[in-house]
N, C-alpha and C. Protein backbone atom coordinates (compact mmCIF):
# COMPACT_ATOMS: atom_id res chain seq x y z
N UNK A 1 -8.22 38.31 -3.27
CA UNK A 1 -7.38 38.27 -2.07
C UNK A 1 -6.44 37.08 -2.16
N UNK A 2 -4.92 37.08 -1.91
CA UNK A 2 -4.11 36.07 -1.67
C UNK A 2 -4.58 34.74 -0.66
N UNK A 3 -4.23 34.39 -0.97
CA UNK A 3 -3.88 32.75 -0.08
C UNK A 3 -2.59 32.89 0.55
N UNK A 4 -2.48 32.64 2.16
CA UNK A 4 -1.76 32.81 3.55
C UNK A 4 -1.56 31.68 4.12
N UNK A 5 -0.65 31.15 4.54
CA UNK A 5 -0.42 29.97 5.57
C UNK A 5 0.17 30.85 6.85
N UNK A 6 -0.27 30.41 7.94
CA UNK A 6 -0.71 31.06 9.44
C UNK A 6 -0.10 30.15 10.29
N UNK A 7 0.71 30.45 11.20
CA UNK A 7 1.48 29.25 12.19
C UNK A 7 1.30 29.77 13.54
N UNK A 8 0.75 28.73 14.11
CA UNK A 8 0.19 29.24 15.78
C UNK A 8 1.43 28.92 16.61
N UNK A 9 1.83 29.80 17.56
CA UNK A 9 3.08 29.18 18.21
C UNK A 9 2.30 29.24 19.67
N UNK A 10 1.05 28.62 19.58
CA UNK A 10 1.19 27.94 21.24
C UNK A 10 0.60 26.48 20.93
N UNK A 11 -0.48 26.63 19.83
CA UNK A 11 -0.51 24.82 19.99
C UNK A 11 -0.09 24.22 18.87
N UNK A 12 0.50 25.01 17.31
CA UNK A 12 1.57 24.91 16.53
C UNK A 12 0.71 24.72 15.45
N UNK A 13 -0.92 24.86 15.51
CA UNK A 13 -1.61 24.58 14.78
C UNK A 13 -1.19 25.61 12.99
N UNK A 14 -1.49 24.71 11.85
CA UNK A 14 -1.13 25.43 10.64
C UNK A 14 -2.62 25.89 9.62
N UNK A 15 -2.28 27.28 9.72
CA UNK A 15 -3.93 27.35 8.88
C UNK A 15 -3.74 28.00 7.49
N UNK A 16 -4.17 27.72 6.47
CA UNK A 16 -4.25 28.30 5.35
C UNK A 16 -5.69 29.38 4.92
N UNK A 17 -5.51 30.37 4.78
CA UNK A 17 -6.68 31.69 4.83
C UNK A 17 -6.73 32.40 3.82
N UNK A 18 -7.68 32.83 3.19
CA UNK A 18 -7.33 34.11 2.13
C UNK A 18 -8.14 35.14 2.93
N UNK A 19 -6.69 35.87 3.06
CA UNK A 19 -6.45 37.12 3.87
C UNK A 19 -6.44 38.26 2.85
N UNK A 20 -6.72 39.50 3.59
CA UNK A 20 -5.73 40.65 2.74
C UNK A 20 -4.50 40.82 3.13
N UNK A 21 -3.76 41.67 1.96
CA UNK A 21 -2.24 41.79 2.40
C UNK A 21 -1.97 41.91 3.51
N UNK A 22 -2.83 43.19 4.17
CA UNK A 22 -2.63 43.97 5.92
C UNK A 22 -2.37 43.10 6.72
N UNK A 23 -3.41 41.60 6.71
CA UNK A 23 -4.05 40.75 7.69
C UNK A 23 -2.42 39.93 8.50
N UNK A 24 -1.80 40.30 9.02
CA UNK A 24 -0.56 39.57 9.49
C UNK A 24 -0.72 38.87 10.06
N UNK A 25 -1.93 39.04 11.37
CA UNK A 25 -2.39 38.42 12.29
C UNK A 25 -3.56 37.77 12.23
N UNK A 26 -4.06 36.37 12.51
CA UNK A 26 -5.43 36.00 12.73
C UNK A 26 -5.60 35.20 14.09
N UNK A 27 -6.55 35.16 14.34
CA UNK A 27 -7.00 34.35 15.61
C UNK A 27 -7.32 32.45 15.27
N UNK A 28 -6.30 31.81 16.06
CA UNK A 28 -6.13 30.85 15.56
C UNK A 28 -7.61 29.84 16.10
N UNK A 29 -8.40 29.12 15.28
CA UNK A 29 -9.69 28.62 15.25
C UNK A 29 -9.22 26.97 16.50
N UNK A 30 -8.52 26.67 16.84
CA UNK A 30 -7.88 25.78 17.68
C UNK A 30 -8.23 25.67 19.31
N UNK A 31 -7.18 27.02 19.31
CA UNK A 31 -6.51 27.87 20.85
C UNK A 31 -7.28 29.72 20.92
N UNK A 32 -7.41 29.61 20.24
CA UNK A 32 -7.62 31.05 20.11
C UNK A 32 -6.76 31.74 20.15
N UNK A 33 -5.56 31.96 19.73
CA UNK A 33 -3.80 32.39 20.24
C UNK A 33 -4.12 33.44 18.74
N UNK A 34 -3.23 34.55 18.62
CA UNK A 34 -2.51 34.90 17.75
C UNK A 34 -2.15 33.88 16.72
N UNK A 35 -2.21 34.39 15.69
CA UNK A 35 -1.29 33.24 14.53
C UNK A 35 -0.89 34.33 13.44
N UNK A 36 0.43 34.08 13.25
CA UNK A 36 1.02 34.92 12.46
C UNK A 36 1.23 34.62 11.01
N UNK A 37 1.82 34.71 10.15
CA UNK A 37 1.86 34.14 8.42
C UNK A 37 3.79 34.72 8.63
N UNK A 38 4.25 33.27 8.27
CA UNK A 38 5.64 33.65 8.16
C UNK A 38 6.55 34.64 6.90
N UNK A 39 7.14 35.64 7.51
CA UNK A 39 7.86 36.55 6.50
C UNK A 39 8.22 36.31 5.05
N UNK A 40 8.50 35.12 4.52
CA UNK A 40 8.77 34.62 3.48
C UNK A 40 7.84 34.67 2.61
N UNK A 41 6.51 34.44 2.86
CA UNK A 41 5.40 34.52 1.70
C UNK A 41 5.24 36.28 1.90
N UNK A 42 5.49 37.00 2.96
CA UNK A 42 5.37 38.89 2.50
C UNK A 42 6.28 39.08 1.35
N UNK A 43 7.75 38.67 1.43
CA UNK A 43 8.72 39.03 0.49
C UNK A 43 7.95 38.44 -0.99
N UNK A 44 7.39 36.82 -0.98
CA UNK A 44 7.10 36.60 -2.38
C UNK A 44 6.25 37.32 -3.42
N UNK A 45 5.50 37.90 -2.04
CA UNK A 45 4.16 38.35 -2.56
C UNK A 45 4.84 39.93 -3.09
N UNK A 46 5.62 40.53 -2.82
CA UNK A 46 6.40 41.64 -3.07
C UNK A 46 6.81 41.51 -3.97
N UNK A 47 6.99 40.70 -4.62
CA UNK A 47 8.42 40.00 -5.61
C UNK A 47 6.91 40.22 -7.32
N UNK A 48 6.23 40.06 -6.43
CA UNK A 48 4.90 39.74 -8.18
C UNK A 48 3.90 40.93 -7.97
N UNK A 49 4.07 41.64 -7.29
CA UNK A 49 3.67 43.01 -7.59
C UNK A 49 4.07 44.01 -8.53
C-alpha cells in the first residue's frame, strides 16, 4: 500500500498514512474531522503506474 499525506481543514492537523489508493478520506486522530490527501500525490501516483 502507498504512503499518503492527509490535511485536516478544521484544526489543520497533517497526517502521513499508508492508505489504499480508494482511501481519499480518513478520520483525522486530533478533531475527528474528515481529512483529505491533496490531489497532487493522486496525479503522481498515476504518473508510475
Amino acid at each position: 500500500m502507498p504512503i499518503f499525506t492527509y490535511h485536516c481543514p478544521n484544526c489543520l492537523s497533517r497526517e502521513t498514512r499508508v492508505t489504499g489508493v480508494d482511501d481519499q478520506v480518513v478520520r483525522c486522530l486530533v478533531c475527528g474531522c474528515d481529512m483529505r490527501r491533496p490531489a497532487d500525490q493522486e496525479a503522481l501516483f498515476r504518473a508510475y503506474k
